[in-house]
PDB file of N, CA and C in Angstrom:
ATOM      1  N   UNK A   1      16.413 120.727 -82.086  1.00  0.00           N
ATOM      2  CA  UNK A   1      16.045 119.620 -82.942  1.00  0.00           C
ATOM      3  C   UNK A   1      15.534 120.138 -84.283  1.00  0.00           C
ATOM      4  N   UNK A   2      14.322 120.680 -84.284  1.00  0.00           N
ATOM      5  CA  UNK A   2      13.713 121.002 -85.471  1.00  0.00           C
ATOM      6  C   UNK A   2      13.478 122.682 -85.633  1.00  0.00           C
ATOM      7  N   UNK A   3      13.357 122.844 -84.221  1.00  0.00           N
ATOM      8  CA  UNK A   3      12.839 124.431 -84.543  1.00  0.00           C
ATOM      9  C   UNK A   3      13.336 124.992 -83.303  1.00  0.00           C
ATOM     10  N   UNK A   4      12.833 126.209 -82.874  1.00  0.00           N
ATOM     11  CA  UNK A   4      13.112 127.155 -81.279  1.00  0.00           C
ATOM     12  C   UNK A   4      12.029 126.791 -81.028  1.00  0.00           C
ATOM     13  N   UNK A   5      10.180 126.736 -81.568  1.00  0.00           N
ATOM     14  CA  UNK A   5       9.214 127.270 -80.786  1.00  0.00           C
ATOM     15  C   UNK A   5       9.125 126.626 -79.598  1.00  0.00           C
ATOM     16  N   UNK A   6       9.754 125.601 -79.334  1.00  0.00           N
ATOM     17  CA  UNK A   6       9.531 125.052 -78.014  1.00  0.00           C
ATOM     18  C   UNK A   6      10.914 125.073 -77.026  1.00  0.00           C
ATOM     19  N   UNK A   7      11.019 125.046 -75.869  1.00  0.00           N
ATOM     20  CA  UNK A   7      12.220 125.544 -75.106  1.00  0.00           C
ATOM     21  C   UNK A   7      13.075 123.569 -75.277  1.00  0.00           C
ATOM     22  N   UNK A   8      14.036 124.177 -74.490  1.00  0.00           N
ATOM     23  CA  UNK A   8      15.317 122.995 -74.830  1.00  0.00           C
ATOM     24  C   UNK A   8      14.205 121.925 -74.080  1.00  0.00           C
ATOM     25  N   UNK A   9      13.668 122.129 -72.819  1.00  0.00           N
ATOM     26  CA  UNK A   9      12.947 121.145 -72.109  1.00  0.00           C
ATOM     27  C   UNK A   9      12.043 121.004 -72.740  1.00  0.00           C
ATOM     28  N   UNK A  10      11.247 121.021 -73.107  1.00  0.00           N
ATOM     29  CA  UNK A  10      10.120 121.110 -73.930  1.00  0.00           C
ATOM     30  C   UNK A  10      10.315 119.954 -74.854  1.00  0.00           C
ATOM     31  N   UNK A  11      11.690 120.568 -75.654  1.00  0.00           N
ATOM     32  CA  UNK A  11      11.719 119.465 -76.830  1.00  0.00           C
ATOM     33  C   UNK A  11      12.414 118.024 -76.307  1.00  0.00           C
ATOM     34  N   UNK A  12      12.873 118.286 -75.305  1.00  0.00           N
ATOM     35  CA  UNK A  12      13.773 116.816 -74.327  1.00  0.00           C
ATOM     36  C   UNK A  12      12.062 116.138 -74.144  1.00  0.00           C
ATOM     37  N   UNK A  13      10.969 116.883 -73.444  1.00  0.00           N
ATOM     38  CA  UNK A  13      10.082 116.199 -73.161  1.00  0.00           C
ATOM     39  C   UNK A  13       9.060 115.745 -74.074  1.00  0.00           C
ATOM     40  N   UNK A  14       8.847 116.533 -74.957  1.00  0.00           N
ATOM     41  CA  UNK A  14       8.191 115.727 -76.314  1.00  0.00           C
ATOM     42  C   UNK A  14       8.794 114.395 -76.989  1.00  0.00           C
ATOM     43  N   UNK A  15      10.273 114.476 -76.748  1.00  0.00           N
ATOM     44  CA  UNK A  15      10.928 113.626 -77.603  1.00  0.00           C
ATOM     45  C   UNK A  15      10.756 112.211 -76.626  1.00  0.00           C
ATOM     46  N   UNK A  16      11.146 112.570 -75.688  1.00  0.00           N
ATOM     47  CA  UNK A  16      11.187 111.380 -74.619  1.00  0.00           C
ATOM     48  C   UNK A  16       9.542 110.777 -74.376  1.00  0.00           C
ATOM     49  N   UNK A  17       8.682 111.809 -74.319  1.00  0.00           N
ATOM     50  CA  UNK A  17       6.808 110.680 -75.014  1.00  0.00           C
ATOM     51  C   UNK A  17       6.812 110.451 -76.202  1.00  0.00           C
ATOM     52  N   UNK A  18       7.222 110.694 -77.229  1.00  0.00           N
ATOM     53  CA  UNK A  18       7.267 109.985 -78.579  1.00  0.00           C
ATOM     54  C   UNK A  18       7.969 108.921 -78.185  1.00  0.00           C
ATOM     55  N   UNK A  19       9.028 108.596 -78.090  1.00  0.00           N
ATOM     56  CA  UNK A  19       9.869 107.519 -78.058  1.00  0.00           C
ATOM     57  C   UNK A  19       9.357 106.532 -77.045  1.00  0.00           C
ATOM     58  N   UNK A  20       8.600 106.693 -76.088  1.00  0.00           N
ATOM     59  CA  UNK A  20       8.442 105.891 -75.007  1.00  0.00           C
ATOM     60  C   UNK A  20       7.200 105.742 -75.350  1.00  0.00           C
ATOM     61  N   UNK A  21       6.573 105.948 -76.192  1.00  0.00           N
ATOM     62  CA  UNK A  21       4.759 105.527 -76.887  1.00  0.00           C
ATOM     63  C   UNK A  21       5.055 104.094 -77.740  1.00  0.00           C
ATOM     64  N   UNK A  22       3.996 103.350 -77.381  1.00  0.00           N
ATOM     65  CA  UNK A  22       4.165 101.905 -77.944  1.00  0.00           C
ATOM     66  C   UNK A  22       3.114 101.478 -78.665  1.00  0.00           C
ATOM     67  N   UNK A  23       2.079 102.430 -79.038  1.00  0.00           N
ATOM     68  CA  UNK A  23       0.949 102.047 -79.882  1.00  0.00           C
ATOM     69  C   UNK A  23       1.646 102.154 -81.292  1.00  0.00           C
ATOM     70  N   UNK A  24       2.740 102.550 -82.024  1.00  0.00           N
ATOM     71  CA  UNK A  24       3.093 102.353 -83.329  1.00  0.00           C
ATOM     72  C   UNK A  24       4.226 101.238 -83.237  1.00  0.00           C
ATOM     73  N   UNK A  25       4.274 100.273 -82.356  1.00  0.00           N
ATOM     74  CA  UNK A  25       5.189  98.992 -82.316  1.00  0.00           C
ATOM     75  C   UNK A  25       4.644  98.433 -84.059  1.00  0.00           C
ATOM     76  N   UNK A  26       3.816  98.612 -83.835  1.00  0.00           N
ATOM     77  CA  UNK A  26       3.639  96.998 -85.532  1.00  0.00           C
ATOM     78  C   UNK A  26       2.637  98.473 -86.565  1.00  0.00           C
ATOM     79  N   UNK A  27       3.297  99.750 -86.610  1.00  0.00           N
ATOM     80  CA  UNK A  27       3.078 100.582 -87.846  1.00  0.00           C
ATOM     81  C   UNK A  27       4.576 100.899 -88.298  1.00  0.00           C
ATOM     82  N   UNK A  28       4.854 102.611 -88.141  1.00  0.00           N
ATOM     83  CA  UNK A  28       6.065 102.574 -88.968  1.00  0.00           C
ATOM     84  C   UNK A  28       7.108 101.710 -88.417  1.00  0.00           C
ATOM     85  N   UNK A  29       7.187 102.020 -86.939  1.00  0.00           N
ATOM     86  CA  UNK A  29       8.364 101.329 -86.257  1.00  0.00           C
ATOM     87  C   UNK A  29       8.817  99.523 -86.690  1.00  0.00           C
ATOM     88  N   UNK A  30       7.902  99.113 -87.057  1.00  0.00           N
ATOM     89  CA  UNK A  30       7.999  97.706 -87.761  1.00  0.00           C
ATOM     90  C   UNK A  30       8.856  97.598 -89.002  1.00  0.00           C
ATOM     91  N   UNK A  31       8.613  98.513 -89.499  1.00  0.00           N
ATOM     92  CA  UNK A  31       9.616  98.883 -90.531  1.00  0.00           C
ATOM     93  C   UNK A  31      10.810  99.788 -90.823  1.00  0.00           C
ATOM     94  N   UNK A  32      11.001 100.222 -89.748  1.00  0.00           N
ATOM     95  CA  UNK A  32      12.784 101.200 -89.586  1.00  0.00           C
ATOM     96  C   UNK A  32      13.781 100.041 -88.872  1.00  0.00           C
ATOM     97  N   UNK A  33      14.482 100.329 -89.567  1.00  0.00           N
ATOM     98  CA  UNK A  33      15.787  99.299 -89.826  1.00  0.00           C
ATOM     99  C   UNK A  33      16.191  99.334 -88.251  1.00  0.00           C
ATOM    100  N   UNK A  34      16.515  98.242 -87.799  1.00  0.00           N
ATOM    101  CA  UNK A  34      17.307  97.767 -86.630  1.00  0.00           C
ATOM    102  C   UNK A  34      18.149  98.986 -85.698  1.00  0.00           C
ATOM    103  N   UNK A  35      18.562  99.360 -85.103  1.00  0.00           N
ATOM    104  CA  UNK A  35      19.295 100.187 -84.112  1.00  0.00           C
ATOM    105  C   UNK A  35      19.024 101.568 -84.513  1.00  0.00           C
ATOM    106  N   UNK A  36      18.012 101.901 -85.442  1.00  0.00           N
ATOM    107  CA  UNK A  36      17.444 103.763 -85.566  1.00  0.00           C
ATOM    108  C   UNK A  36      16.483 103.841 -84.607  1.00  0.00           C
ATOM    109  N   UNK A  37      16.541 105.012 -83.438  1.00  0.00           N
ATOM    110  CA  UNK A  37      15.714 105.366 -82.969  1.00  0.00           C
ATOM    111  C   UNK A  37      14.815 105.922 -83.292  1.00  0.00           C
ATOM    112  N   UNK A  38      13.347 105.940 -82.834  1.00  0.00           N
ATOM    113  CA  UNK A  38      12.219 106.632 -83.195  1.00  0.00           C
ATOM    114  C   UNK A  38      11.150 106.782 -81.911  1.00  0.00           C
ATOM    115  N   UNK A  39      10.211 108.185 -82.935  1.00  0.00           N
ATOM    116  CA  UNK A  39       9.176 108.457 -81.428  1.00  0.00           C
ATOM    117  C   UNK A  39       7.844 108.886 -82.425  1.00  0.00           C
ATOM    118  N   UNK A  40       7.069 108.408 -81.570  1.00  0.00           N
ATOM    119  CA  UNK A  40       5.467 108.096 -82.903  1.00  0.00           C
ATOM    120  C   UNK A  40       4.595 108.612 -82.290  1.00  0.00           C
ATOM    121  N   UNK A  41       3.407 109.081 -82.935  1.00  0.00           N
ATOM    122  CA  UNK A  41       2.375 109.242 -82.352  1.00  0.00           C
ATOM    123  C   UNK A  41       1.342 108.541 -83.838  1.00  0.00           C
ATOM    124  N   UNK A  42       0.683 108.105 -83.113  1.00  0.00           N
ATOM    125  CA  UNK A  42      -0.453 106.991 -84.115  1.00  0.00           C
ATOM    126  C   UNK A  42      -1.724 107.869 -83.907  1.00  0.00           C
ATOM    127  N   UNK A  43      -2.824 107.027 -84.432  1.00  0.00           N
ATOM    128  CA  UNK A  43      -4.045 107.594 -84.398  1.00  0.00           C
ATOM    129  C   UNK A  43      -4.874 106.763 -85.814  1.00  0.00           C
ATOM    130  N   UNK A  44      -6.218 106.684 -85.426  1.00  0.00           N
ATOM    131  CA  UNK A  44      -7.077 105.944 -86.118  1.00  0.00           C
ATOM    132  C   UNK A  44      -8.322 106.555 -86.412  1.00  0.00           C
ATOM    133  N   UNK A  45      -9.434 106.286 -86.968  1.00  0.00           N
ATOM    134  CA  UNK A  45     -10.391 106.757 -87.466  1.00  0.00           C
ATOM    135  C   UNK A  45     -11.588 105.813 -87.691  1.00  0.00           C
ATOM    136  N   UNK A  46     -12.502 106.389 -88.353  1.00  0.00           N
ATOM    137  CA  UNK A  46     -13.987 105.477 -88.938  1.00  0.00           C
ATOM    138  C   UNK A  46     -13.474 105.192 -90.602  1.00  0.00           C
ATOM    139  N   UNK A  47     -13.852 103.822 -90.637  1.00  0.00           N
ATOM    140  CA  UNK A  47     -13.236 103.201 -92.079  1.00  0.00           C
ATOM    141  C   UNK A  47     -11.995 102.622 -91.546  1.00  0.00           C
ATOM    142  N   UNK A  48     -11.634 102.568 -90.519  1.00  0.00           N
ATOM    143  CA  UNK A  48     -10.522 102.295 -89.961  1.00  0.00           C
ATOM    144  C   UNK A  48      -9.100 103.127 -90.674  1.00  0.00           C
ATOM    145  N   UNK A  49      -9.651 104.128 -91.001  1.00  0.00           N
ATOM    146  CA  UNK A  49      -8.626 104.843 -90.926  1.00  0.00           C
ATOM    147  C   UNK A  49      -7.283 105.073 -90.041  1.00  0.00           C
ATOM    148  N   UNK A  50      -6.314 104.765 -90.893  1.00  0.00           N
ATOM    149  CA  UNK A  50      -5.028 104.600 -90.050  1.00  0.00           C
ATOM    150  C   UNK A  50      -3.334 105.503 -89.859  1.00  0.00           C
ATOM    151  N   UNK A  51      -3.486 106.191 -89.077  1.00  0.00           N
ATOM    152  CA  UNK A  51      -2.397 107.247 -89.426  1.00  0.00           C
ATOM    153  C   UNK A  51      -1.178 107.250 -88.094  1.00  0.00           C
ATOM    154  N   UNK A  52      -0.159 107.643 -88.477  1.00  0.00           N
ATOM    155  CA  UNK A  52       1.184 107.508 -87.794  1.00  0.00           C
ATOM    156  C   UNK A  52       2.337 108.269 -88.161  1.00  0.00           C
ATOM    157  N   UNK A  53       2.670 109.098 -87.713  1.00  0.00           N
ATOM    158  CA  UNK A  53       3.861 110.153 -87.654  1.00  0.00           C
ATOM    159  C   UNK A  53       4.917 109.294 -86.751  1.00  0.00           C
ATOM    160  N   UNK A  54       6.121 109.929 -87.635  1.00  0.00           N
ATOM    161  CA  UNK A  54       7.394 109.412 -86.428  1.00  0.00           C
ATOM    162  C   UNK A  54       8.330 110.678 -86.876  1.00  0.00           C
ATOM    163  N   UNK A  55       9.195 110.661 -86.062  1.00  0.00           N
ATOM    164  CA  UNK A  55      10.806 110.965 -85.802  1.00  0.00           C
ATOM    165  C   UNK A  55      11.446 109.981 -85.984  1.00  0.00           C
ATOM    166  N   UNK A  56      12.027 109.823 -86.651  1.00  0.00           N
ATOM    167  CA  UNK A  56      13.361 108.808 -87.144  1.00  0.00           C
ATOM    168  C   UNK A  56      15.010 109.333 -86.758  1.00  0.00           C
ATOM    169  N   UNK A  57      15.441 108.847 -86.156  1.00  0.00           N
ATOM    170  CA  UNK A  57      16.721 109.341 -86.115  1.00  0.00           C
ATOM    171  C   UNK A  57      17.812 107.555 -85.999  1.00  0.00           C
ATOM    172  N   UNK A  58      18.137 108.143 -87.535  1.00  0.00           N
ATOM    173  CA  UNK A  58      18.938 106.910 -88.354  1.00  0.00           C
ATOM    174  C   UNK A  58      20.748 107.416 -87.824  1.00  0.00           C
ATOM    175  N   UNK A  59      21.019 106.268 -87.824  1.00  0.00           N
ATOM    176  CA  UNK A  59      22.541 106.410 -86.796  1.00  0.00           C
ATOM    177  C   UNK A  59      23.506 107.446 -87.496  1.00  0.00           C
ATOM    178  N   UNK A  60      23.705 107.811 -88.888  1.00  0.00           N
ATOM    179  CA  UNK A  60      24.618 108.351 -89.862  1.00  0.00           C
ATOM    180  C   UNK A  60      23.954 109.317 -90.600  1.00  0.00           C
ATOM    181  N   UNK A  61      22.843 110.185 -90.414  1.00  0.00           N
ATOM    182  CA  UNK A  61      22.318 111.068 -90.907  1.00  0.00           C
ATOM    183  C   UNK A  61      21.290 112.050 -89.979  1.00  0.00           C
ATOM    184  N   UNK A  62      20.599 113.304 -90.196  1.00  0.00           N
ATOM    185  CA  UNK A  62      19.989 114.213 -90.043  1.00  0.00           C
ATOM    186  C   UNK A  62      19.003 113.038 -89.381  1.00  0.00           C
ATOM    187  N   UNK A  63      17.814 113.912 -88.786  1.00  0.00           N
ATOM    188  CA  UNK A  63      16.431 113.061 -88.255  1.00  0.00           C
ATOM    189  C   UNK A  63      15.672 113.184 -89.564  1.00  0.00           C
ATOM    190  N   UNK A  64      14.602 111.963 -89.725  1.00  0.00           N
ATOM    191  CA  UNK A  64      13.257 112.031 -90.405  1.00  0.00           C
ATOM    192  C   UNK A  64      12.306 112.301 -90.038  1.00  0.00           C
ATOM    193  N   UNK A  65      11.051 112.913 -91.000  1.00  0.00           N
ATOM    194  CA  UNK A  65      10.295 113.022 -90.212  1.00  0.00           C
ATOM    195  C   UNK A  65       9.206 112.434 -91.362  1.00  0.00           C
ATOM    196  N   UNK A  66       8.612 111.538 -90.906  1.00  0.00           N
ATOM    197  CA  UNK A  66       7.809 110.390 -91.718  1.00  0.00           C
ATOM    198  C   UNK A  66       6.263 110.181 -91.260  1.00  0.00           C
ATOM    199  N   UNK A  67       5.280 110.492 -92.216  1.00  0.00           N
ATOM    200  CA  UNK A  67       3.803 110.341 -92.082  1.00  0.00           C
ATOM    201  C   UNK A  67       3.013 109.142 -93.186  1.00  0.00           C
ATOM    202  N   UNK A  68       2.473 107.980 -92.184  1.00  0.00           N
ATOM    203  CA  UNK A  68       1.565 107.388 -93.103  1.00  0.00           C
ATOM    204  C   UNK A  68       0.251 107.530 -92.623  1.00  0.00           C
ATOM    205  N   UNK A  69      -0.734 108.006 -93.897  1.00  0.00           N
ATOM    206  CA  UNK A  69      -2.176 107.255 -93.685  1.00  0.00           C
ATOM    207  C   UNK A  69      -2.471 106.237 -94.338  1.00  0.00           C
ATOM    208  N   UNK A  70      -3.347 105.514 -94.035  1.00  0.00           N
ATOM    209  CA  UNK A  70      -4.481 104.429 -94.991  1.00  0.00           C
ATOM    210  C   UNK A  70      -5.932 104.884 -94.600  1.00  0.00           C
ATOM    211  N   UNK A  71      -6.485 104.349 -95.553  1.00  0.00           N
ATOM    212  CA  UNK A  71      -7.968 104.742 -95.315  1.00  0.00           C
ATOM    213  C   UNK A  71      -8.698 103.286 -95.846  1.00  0.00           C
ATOM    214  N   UNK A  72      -9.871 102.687 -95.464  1.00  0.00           N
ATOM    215  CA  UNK A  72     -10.615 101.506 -95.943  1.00  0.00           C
ATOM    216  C   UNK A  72     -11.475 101.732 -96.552  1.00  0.00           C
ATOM    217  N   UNK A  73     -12.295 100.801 -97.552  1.00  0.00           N
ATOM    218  CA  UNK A  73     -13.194 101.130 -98.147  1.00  0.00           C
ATOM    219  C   UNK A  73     -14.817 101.678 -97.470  1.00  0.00           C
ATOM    220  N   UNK A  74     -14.679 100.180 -96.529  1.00  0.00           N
ATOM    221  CA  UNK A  74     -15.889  99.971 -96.122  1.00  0.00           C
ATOM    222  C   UNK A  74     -15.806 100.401 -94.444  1.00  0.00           C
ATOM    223  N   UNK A  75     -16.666 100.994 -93.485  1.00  0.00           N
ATOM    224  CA  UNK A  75     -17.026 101.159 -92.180  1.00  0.00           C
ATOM    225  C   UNK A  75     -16.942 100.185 -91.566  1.00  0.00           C
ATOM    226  N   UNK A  76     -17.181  99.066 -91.802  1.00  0.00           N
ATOM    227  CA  UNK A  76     -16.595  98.081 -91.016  1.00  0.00           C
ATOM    228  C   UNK A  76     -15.159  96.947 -91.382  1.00  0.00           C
ATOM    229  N   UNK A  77     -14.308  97.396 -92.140  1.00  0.00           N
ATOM    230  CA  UNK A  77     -13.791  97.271 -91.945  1.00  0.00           C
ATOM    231  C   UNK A  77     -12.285  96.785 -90.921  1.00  0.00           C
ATOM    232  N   UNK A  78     -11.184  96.244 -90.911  1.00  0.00           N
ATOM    233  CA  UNK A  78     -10.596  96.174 -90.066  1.00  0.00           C
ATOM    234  C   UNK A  78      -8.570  97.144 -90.238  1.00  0.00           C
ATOM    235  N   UNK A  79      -8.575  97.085 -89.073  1.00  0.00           N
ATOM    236  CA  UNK A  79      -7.020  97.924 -89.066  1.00  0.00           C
ATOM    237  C   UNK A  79      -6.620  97.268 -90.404  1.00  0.00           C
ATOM    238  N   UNK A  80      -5.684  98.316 -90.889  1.00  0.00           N
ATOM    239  CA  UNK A  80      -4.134  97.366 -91.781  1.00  0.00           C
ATOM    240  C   UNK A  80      -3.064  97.633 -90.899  1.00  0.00           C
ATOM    241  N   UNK A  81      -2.812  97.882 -90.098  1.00  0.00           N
ATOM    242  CA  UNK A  81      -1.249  97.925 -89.411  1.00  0.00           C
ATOM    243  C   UNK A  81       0.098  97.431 -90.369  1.00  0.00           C
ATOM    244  N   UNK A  82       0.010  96.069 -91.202  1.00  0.00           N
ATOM    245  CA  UNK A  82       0.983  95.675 -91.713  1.00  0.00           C
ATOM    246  C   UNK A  82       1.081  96.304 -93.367  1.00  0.00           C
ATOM    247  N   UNK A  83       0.462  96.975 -93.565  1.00  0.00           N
ATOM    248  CA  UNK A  83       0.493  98.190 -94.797  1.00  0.00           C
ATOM    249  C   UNK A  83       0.830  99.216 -94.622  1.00  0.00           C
ATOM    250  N   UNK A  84       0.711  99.756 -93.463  1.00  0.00           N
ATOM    251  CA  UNK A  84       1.939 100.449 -92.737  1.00  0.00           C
ATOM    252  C   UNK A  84       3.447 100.357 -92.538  1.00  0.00           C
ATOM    253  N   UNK A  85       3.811  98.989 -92.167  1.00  0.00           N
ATOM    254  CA  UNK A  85       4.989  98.824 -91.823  1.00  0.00           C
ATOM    255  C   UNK A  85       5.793  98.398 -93.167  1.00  0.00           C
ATOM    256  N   UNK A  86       4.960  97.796 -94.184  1.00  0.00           N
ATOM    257  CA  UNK A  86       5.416  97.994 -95.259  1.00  0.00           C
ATOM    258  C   UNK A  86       5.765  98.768 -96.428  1.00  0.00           C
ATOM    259  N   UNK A  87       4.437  99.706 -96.183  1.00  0.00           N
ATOM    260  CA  UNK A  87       4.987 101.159 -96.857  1.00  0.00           C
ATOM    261  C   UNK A  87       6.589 101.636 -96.229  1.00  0.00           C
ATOM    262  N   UNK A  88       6.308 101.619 -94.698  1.00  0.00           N
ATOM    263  CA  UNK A  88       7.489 102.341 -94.114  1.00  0.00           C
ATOM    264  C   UNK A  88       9.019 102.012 -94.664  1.00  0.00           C
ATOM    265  N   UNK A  89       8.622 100.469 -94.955  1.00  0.00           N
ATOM    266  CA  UNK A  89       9.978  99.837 -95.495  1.00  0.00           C
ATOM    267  C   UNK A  89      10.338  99.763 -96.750  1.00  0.00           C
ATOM    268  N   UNK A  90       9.460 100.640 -97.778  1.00  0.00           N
ATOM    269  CA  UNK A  90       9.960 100.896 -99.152  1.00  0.00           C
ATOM    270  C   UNK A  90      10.814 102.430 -99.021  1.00  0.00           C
ATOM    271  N   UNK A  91      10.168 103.259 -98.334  1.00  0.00           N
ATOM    272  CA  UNK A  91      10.901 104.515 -97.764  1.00  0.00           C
ATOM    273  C   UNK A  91      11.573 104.516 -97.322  1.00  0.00           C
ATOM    274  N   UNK A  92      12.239 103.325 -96.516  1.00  0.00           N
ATOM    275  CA  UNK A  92      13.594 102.980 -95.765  1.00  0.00           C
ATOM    276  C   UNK A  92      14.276 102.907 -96.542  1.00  0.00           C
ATOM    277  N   UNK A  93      13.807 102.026 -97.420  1.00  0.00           N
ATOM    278  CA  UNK A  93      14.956 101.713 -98.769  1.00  0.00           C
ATOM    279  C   UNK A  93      15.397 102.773 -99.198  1.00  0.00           C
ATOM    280  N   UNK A  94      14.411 103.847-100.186  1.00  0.00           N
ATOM    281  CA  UNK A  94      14.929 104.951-100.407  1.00  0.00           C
ATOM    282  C   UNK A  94      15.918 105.542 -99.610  1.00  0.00           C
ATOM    283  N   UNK A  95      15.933 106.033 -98.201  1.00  0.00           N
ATOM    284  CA  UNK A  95      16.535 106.669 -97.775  1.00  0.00           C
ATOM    285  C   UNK A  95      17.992 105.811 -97.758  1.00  0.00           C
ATOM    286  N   UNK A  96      17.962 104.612 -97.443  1.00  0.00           N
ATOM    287  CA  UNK A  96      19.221 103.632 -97.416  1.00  0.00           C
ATOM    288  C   UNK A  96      20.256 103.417 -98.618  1.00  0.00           C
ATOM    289  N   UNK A  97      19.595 103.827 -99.584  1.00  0.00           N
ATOM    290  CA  UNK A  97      20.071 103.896-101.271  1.00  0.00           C
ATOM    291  C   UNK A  97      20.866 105.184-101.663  1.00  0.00           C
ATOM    292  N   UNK A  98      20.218 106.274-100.975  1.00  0.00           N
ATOM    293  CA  UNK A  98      20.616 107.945-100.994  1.00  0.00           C
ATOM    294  C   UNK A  98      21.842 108.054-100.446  1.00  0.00           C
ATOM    295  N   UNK A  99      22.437 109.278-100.449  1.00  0.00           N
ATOM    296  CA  UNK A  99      23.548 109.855 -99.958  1.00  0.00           C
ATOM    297  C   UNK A  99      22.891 110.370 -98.507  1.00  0.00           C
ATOM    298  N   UNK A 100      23.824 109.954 -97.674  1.00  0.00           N
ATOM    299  CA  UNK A 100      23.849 111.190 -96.225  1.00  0.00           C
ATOM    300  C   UNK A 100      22.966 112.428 -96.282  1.00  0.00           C
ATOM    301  N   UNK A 101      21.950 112.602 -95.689  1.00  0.00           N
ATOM    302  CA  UNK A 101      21.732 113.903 -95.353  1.00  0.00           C
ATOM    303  C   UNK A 101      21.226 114.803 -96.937  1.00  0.00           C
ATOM    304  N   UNK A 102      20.697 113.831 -97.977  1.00  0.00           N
ATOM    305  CA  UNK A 102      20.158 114.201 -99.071  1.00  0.00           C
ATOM    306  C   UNK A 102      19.148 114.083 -99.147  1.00  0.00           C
TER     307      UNK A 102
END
């Protein structure tokens, strides 16, 4: 996939818990276009700090590999989840606008 350091199983089994993790349903995954697979790992913070990695693998090109944070002003604050999925979907665009594998 990306590298050797991990054996062929290894990377079958990382890929297969990314993809089967459902805490980034309404972050990036909200925003990758219809029939691209993906595998996420999320994570949150104080300030409600909000962060989410994926693997993207878009039907007609190479895999992505895509990171958002947000951060809040205030400690009590609440999630943005949907500033997530909207960032994700200006970067979709980009990539949807580009050439193959550029």
């Amino acid at each position: 996939m990306f590298s050797t350091k991990l054996s062929h199983e290894k990377q079958t089994m990382l890929v297969d818990w990314l993809k089967r993790n459902t805490t980034g349903d309404n972050l990036i995954r909200a925003g990758v276009p219809t029939g691209w697979e993906v595998g996420d790992k999320t994570g949150g913070g104080g300030y409600r700090t909000r962060n989410d990695i994926e693997i993207i693998w878009p039907s007609n090109r190479e895999p992505i590999v895509l990171a958002i944070l947000s951060s809040r002003d205030k400690q009590d604050a609440t999630y943005n989840d949907q500033l997530i999925a909207q960032a994700t979907k200006v970067v979709m665009n980009v990539f949807n606008s580009t050439p193959n594998n550029k």
